[in-house]
N, C-alpha and C. Protein backbone atom coordinates (compact mmCIF):
# COMPACT_ATOMS: atom_id res chain seq x y z
N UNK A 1 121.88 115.13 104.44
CA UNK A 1 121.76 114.56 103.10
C UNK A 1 120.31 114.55 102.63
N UNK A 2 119.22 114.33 103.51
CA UNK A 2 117.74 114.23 103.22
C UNK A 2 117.12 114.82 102.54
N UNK A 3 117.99 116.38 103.04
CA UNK A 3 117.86 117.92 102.55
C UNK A 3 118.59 118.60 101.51
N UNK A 4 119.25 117.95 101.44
CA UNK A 4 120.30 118.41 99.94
C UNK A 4 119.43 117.65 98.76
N UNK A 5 118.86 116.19 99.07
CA UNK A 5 118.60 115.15 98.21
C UNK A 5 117.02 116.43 97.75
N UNK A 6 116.24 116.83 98.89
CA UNK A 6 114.96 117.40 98.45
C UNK A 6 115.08 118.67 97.98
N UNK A 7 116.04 119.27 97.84
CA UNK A 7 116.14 120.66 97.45
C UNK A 7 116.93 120.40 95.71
N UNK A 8 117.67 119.19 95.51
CA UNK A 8 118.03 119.27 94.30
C UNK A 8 116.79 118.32 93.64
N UNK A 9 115.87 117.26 93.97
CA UNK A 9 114.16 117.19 93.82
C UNK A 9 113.69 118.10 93.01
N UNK A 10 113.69 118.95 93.98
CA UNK A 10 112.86 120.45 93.49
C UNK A 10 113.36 121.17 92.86
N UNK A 11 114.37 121.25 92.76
CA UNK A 11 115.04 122.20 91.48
C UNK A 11 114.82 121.51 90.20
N UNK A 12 114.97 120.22 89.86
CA UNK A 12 114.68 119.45 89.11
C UNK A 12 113.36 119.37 88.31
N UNK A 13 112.45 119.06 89.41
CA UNK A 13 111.23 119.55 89.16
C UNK A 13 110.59 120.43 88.70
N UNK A 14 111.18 122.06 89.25
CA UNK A 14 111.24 123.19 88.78
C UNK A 14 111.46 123.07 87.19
N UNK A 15 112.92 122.87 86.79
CA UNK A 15 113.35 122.83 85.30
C UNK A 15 111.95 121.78 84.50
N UNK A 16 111.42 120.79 85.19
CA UNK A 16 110.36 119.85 84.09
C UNK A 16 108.99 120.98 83.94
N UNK A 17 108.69 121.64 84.73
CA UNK A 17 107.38 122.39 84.44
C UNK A 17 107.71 123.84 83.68
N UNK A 18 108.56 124.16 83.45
CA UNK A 18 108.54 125.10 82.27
C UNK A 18 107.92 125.07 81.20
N UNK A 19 107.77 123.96 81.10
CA UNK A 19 107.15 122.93 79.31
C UNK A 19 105.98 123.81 78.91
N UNK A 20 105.17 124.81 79.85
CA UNK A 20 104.27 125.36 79.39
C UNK A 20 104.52 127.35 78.91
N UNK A 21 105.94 127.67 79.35
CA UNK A 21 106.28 128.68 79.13
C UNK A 21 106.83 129.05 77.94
N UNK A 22 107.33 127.61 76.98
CA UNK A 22 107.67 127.46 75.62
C UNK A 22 106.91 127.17 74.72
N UNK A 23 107.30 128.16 72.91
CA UNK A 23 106.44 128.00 72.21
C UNK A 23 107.18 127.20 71.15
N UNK A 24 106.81 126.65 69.99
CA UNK A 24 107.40 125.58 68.98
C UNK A 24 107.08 126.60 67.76
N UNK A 25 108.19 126.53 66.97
CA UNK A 25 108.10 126.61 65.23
C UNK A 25 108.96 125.89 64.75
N UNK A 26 108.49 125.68 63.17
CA UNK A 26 109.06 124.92 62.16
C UNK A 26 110.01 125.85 61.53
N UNK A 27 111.23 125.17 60.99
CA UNK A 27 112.37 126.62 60.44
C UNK A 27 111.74 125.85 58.69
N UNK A 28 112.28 126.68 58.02
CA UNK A 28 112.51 126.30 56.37
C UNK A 28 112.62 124.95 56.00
N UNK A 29 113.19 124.69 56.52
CA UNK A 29 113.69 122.94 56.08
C UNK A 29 113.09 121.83 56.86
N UNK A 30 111.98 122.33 57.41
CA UNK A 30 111.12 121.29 58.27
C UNK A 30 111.50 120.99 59.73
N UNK A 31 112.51 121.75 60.58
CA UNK A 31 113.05 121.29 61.94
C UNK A 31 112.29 121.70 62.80
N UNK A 32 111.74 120.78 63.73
CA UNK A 32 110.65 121.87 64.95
C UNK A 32 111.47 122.18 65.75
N UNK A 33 111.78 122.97 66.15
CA UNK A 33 112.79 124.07 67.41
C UNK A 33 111.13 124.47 68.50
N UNK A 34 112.47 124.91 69.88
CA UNK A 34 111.28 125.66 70.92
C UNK A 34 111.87 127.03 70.59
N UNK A 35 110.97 127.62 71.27
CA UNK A 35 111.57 129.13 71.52
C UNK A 35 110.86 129.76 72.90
N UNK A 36 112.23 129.96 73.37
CA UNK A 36 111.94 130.35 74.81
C UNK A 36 111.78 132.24 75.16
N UNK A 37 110.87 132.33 76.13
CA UNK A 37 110.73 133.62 76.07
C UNK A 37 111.89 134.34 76.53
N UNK A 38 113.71 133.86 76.61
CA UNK A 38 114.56 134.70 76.64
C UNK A 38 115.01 135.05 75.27
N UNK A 39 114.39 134.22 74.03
CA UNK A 39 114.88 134.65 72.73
C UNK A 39 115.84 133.38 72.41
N UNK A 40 116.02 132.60 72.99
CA UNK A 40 116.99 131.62 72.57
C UNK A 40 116.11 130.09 71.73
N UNK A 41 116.56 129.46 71.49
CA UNK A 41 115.91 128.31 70.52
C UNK A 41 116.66 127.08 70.69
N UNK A 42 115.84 125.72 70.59
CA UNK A 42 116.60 124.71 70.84
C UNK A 42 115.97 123.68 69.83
N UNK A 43 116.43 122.67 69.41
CA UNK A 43 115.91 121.69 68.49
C UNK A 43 115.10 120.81 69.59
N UNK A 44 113.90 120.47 69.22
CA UNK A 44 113.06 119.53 69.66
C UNK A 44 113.21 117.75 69.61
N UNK A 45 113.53 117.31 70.98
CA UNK A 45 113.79 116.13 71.15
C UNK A 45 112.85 115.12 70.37
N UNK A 46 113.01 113.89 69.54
CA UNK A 46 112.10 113.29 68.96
C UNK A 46 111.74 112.28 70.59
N UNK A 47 110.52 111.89 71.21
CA UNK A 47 110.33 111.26 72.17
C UNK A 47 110.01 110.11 71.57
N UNK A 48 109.11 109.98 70.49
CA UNK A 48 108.59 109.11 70.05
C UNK A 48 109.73 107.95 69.52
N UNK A 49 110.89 107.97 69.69
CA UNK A 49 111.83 107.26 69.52
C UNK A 49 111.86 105.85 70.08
N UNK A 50 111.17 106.42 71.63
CA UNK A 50 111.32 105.56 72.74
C UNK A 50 109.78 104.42 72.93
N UNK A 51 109.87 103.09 72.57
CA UNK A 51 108.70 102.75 71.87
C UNK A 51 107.88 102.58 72.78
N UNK A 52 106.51 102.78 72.92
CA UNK A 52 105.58 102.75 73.25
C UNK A 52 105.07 101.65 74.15
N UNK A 53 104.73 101.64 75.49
CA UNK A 53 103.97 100.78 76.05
C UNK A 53 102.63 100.67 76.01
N UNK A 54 101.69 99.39 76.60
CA UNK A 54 100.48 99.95 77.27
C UNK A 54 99.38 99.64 75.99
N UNK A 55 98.27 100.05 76.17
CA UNK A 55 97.60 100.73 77.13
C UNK A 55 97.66 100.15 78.57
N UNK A 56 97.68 100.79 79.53
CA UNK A 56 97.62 100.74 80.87
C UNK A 56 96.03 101.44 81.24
N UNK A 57 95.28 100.65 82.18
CA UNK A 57 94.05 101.24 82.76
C UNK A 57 94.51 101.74 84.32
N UNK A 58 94.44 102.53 84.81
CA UNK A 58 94.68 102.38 86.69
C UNK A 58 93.38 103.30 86.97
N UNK A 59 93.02 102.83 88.44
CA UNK A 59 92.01 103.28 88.99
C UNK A 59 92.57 103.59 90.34
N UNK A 60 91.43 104.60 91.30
CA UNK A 60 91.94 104.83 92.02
C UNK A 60 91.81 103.79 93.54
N UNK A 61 93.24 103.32 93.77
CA UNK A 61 93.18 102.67 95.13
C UNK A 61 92.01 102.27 96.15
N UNK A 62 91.58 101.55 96.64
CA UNK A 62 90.85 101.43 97.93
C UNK A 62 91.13 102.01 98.63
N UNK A 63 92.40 101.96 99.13
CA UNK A 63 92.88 102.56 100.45
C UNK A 63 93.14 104.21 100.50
N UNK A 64 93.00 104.83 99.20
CA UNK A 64 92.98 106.06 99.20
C UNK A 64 91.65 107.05 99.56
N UNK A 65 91.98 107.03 100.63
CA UNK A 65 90.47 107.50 101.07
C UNK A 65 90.73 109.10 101.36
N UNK A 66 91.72 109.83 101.29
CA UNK A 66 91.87 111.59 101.57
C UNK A 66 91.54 112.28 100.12
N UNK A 67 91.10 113.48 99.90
CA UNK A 67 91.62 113.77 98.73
C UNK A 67 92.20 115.20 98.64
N UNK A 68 92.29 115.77 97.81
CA UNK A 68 92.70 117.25 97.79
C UNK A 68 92.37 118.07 96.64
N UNK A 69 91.51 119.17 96.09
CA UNK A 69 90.99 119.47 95.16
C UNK A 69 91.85 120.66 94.64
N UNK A 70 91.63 120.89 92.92
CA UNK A 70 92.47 121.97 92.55
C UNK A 70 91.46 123.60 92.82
N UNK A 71 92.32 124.23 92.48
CA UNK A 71 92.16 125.63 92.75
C UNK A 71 91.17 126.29 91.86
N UNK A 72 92.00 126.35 90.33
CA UNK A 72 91.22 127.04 89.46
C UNK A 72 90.51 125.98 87.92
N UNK A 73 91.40 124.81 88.74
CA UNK A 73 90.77 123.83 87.57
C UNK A 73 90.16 122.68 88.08
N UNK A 74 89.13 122.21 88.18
CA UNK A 74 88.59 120.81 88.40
C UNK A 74 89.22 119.71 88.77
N UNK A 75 89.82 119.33 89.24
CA UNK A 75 90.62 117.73 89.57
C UNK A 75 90.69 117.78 91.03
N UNK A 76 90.95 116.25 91.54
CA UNK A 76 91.11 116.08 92.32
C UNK A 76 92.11 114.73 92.42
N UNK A 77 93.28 114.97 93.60
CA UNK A 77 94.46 113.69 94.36
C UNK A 77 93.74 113.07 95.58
N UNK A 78 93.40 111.74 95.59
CA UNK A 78 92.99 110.62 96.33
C UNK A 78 94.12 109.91 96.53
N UNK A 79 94.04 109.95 98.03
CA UNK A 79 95.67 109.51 98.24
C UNK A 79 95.58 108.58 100.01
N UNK A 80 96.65 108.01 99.73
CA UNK A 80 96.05 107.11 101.17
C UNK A 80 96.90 108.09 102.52
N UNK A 81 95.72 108.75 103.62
CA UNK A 81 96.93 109.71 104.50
C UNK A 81 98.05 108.15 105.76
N UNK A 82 97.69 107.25 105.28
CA UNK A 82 98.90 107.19 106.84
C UNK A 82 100.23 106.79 105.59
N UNK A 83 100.05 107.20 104.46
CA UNK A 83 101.35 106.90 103.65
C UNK A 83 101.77 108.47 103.22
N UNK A 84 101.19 109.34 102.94
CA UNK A 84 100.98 110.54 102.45
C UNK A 84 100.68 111.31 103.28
N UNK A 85 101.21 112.79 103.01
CA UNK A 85 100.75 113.97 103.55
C UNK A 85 101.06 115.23 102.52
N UNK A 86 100.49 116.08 102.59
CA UNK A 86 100.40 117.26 102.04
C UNK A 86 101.16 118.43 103.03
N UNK A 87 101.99 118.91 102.13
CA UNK A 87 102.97 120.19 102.99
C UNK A 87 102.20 121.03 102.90
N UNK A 88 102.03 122.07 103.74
CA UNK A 88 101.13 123.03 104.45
C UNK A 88 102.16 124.05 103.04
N UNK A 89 103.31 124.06 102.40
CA UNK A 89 103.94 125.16 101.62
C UNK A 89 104.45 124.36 100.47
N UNK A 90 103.90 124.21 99.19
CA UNK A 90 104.29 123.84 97.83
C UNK A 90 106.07 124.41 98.16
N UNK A 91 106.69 122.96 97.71
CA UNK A 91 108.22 124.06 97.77
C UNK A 91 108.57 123.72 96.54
N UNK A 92 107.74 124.04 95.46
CA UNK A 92 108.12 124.93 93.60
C UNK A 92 106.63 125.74 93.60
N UNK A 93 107.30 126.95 93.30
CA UNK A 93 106.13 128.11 92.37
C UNK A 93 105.42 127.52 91.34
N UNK A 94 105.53 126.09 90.48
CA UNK A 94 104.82 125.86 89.71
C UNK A 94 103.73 125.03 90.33
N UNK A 95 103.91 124.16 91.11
CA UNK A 95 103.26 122.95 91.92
C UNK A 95 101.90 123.65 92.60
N UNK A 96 101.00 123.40 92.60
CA UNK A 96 99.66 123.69 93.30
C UNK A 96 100.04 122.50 94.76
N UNK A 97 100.18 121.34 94.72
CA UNK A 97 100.45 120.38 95.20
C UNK A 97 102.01 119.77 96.26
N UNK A 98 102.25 119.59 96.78
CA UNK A 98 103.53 119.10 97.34
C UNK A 98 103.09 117.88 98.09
N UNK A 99 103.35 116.44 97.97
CA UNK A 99 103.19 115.38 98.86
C UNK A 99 105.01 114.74 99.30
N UNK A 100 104.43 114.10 100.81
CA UNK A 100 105.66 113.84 100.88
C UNK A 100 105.22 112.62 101.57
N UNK A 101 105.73 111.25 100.82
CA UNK A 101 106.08 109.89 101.88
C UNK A 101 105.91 109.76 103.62
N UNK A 102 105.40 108.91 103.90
CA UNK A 102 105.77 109.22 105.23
C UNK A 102 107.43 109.08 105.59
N UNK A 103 108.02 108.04 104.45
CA UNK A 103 109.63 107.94 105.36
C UNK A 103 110.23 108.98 104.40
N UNK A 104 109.58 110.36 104.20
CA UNK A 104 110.43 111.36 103.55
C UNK A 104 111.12 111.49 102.82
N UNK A 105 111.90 110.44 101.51
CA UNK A 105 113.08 110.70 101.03
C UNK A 105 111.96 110.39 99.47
N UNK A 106 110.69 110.46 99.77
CA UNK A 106 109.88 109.97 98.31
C UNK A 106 108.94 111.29 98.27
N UNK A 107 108.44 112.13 97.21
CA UNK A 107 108.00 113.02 97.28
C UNK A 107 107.38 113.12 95.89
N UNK A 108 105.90 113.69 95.63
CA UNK A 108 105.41 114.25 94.78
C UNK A 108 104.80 115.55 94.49
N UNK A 109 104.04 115.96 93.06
CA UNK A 109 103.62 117.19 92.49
C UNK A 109 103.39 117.46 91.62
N UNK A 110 101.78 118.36 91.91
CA UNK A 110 100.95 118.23 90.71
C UNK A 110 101.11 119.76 89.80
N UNK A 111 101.07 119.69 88.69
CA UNK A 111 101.59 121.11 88.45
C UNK A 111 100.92 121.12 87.20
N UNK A 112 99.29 122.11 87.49
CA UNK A 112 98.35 122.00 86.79
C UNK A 112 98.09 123.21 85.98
N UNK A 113 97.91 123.42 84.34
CA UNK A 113 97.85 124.55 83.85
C UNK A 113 96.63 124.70 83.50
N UNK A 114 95.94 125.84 83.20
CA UNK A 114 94.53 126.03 82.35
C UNK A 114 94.89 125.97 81.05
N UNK A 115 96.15 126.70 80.51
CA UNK A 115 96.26 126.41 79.25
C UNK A 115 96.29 124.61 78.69
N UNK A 116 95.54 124.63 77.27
CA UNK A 116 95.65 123.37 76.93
C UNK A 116 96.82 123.10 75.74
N UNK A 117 97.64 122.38 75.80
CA UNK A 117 98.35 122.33 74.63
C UNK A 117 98.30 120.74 74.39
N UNK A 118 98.94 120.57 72.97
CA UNK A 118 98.71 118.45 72.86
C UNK A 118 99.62 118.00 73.61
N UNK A 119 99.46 116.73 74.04
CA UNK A 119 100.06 115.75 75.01
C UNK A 119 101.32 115.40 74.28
N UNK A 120 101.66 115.73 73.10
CA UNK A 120 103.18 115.35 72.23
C UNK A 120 103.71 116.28 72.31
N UNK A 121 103.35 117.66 73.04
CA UNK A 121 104.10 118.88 72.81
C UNK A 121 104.35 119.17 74.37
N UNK A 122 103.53 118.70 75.42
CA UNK A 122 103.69 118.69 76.68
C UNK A 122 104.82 117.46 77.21
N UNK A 123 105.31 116.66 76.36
CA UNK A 123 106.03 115.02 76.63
C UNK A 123 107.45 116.04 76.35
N UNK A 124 106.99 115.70 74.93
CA UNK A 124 108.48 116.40 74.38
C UNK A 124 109.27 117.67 75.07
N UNK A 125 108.59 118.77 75.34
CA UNK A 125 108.92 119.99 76.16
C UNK A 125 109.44 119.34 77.74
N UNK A 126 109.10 118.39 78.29
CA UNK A 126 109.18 118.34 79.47
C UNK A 126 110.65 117.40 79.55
N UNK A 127 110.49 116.65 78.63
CA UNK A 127 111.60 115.45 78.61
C UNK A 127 112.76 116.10 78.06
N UNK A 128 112.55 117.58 77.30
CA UNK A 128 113.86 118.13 76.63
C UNK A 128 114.81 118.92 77.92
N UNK A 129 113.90 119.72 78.59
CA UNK A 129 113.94 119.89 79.84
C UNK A 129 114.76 119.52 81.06
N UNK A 130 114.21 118.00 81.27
CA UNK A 130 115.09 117.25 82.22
C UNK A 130 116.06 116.89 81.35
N UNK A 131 116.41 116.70 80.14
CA UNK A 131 117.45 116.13 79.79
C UNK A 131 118.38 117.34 79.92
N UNK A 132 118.16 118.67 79.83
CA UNK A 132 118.98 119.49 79.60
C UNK A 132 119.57 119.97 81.08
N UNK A 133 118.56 119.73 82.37
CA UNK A 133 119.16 119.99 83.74
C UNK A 133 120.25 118.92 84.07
N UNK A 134 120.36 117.97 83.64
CA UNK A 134 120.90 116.37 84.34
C UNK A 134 122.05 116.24 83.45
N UNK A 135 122.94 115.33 83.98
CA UNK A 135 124.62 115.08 83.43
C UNK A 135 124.28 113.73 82.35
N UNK A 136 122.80 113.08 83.28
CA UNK A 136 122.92 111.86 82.40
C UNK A 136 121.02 112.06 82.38
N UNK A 137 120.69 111.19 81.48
CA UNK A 137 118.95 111.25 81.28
C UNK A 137 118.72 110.14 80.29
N UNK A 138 117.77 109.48 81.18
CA UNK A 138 117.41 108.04 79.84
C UNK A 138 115.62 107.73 80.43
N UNK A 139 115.24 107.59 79.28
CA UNK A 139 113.49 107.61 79.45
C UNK A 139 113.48 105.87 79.93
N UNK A 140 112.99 104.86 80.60
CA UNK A 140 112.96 103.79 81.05
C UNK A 140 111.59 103.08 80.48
N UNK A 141 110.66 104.04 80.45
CA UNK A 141 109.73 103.16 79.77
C UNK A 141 108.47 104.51 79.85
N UNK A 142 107.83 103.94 78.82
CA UNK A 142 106.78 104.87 78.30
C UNK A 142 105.14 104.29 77.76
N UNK A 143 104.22 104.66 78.31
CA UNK A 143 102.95 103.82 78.34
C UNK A 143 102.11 105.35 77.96
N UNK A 144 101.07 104.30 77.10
CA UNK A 144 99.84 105.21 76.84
C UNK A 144 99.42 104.62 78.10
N UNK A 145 98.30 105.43 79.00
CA UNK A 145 97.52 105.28 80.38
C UNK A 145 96.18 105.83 80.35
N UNK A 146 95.48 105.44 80.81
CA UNK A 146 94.09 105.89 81.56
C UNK A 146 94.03 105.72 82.56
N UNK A 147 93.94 107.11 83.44
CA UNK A 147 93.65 107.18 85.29
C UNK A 147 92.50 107.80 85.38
N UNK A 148 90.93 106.47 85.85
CA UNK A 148 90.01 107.08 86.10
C UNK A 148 89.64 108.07 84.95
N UNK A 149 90.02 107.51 83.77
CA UNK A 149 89.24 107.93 82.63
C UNK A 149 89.42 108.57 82.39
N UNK A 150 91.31 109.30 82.59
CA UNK A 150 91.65 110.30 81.85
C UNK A 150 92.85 109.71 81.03
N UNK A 151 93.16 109.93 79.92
CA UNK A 151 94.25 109.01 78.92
C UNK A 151 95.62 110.54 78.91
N UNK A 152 96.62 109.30 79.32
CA UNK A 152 97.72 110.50 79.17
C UNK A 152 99.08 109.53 78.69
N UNK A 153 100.21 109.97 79.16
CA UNK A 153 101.19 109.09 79.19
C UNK A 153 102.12 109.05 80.14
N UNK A 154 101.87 107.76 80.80
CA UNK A 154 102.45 107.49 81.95
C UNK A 154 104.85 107.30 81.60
N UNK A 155 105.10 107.70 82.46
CA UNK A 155 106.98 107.66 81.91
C UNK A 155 107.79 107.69 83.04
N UNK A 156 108.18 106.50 83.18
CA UNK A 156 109.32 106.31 84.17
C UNK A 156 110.80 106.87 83.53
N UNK A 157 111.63 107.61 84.14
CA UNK A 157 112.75 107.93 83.49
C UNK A 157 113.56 108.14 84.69
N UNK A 158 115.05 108.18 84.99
CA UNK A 158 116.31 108.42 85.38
C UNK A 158 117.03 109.33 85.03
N UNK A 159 117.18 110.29 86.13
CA UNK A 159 118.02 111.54 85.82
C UNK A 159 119.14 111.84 86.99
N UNK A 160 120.66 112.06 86.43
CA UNK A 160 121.59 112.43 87.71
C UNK A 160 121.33 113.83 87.72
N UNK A 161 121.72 114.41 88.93
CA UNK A 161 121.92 116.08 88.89
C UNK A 161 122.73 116.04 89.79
N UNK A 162 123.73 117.09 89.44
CA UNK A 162 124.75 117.22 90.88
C UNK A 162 125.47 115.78 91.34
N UNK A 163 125.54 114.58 90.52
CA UNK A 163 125.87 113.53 90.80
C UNK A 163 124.95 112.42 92.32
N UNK A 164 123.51 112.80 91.86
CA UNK A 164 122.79 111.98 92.47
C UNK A 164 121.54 111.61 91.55
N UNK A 165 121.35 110.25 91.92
CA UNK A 165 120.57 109.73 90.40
C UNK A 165 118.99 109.50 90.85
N UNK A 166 117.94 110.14 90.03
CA UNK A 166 116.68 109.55 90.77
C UNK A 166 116.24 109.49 89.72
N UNK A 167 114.96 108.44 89.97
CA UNK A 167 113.63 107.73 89.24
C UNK A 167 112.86 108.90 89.61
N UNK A 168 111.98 108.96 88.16
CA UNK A 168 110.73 109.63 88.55
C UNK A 168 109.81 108.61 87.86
N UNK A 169 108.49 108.50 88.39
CA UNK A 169 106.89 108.06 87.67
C UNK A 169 106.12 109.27 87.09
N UNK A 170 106.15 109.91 86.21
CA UNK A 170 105.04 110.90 85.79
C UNK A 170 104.11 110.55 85.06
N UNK A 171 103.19 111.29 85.22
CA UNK A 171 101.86 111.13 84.45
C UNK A 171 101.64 112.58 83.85
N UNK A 172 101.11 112.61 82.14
CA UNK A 172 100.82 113.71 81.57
C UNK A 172 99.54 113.68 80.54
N UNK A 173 99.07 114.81 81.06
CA UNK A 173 97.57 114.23 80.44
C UNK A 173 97.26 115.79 79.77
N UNK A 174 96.58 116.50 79.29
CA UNK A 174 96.12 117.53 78.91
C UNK A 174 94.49 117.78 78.24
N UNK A 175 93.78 118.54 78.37
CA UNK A 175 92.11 118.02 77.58
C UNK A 175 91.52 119.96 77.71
N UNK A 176 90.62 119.58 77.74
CA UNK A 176 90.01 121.22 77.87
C UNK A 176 90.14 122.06 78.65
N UNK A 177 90.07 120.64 80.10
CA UNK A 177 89.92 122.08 81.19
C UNK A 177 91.55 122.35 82.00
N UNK A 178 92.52 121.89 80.64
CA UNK A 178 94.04 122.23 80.82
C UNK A 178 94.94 121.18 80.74
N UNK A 179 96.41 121.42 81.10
CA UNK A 179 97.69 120.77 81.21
C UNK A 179 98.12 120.22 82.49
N UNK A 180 98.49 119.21 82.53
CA UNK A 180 98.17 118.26 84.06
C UNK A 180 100.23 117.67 83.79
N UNK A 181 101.01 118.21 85.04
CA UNK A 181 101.95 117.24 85.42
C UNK A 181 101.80 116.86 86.42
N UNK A 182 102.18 115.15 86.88
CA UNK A 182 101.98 115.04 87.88
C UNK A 182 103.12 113.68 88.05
N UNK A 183 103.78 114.29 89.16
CA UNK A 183 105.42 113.81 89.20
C UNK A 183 105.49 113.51 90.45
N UNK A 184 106.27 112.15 90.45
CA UNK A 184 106.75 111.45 91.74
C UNK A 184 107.86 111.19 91.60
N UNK A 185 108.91 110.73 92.47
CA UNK A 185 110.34 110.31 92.50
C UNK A 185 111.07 110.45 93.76
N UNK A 186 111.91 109.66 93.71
CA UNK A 186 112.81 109.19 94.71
C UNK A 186 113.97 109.07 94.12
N UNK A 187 115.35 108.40 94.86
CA UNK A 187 116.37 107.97 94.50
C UNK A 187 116.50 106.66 93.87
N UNK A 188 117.35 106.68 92.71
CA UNK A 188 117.14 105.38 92.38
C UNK A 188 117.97 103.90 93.24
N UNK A 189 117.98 104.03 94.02
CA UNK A 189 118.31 102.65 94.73
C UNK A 189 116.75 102.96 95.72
N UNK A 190 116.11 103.89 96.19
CA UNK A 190 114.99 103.17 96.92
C UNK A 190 113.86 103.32 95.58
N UNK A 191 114.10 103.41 94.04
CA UNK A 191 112.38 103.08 93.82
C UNK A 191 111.78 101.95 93.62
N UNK A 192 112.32 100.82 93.57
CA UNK A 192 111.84 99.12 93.47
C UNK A 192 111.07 99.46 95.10
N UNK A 193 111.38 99.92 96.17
CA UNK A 193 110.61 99.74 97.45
C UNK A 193 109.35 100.75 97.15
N UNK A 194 109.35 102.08 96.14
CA UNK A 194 108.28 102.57 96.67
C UNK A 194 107.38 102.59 95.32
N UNK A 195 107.76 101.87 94.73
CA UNK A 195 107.31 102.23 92.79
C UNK A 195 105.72 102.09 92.96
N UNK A 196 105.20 100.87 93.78
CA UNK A 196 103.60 100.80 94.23
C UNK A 196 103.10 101.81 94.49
N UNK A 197 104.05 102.50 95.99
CA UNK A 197 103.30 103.56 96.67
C UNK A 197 102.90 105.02 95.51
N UNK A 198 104.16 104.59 95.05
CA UNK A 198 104.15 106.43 93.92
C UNK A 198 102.59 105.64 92.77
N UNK A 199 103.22 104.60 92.15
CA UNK A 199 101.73 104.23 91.56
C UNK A 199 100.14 104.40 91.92
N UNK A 200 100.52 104.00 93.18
CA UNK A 200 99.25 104.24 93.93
C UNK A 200 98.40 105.40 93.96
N UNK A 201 99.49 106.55 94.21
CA UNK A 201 99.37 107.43 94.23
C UNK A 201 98.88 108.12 92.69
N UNK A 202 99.62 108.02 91.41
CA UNK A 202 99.23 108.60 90.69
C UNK A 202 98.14 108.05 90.39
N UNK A 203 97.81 106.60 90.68
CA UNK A 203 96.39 106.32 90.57
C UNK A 203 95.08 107.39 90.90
N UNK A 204 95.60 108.03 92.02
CA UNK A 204 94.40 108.61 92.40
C UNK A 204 93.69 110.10 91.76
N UNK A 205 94.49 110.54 90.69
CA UNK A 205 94.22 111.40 89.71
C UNK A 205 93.14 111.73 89.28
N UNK A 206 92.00 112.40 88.90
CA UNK A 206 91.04 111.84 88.45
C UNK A 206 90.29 113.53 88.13
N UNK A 207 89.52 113.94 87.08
CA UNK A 207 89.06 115.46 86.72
C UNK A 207 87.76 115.15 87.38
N UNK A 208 87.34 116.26 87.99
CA UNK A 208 86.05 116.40 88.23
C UNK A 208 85.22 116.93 86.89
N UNK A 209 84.66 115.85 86.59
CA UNK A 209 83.37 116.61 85.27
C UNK A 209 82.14 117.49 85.93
């Protein structure tokens, strides 16, 4: 079950980072649609529906003393290792990143673009996304955030797939030196036990200037 639970994770995951492979136009009558590079088109979810928390400040942990740096873009994950570890193999093609809990069934990923697009077009694309992989999808709460002095929007939401239901914590931020997802989740009966640890964790976010 551990393994069924992390492979439909990641498929999941997979479907939220597309958000950067889609482009937006307006039709005649004012509707913003995406348009995907198979030629197909979808009406654009209004997010802003869902009212606004926050501001939220988070910094990064004490106890996060490891970190892990990006590749082709500046940032760096500060993360505490006897709670965390880093998989030696990203298991999504989009993820630079793969962390996994120490009790395994909690897992994160950072999935960092150079392209920059706005943070209302990176929300919306991502949330249309999961709503469209999942049987059921409801946003739980939504905060403007600053992590270490980067402002994004922090979004707890609930999604079934395949008839298993998980919490995610994401954080989405975007600025010059690119497009930043960065996604945690578990099942929803264990995230009240790990909602700190994943917090913690996205706490430790932070761009190298």
């Amino acid at each position: 079950m551990k393994t069924k639970i992390l492979i439909i994770s990641i498929a999941l995951t997979t479907m939220f980072s597309s958000a950067i492979a889609q482009r937006y136009a307006t039709t005649d009558d004012g509707q913003r649609i995406i348009l995907s590079d198979d030629g197909t088109w979808d009406t654009v979810r209004v997010v802003d529906e869902i009212p606004e928390g926050g501001p939220v400040n988070l910094t990064k942990p004490f106890s996060s003393k490891k970190s892990v740096k990006g590749g082709q873009i500046e940032y760096s994950i500060w993360y505490n290792p006897a709670k965390w570890s880093i998989m030696e193999k990203s298991l999504s093609e989009f993820a630079e990143y793969t962390m996994r809990h120490e009790d395994r069934d909690v897992m994160a990923m950072i999935i960092p673009e150079r392209i920059e697009i706005s943070l209302e077009q990176l929300v919306e694309t991502a949330m249309k996304n999961v709503e469209s992989a999942s049987s059921e999808f409801r946003i739980l709460d939504m905060k403007v955030a600053t992590i270490n002095g980067v402002e994004g929007k922090l979004i707890k939401l609930t999604a079934r797939v395949q008839g298993i239901d998980f919490t995610y914590l994401n954080f989405y931020c975007s600025c010059d030196k690119g497009s930043f997802q960065f996604m945690s989740f578990t099942s929803n009966n264990l995230f009240s036990r790990y909602e700190k640890d994943l917090t913690d964790l996205i706490s430790g976010f932070q761009l190298d200037f």
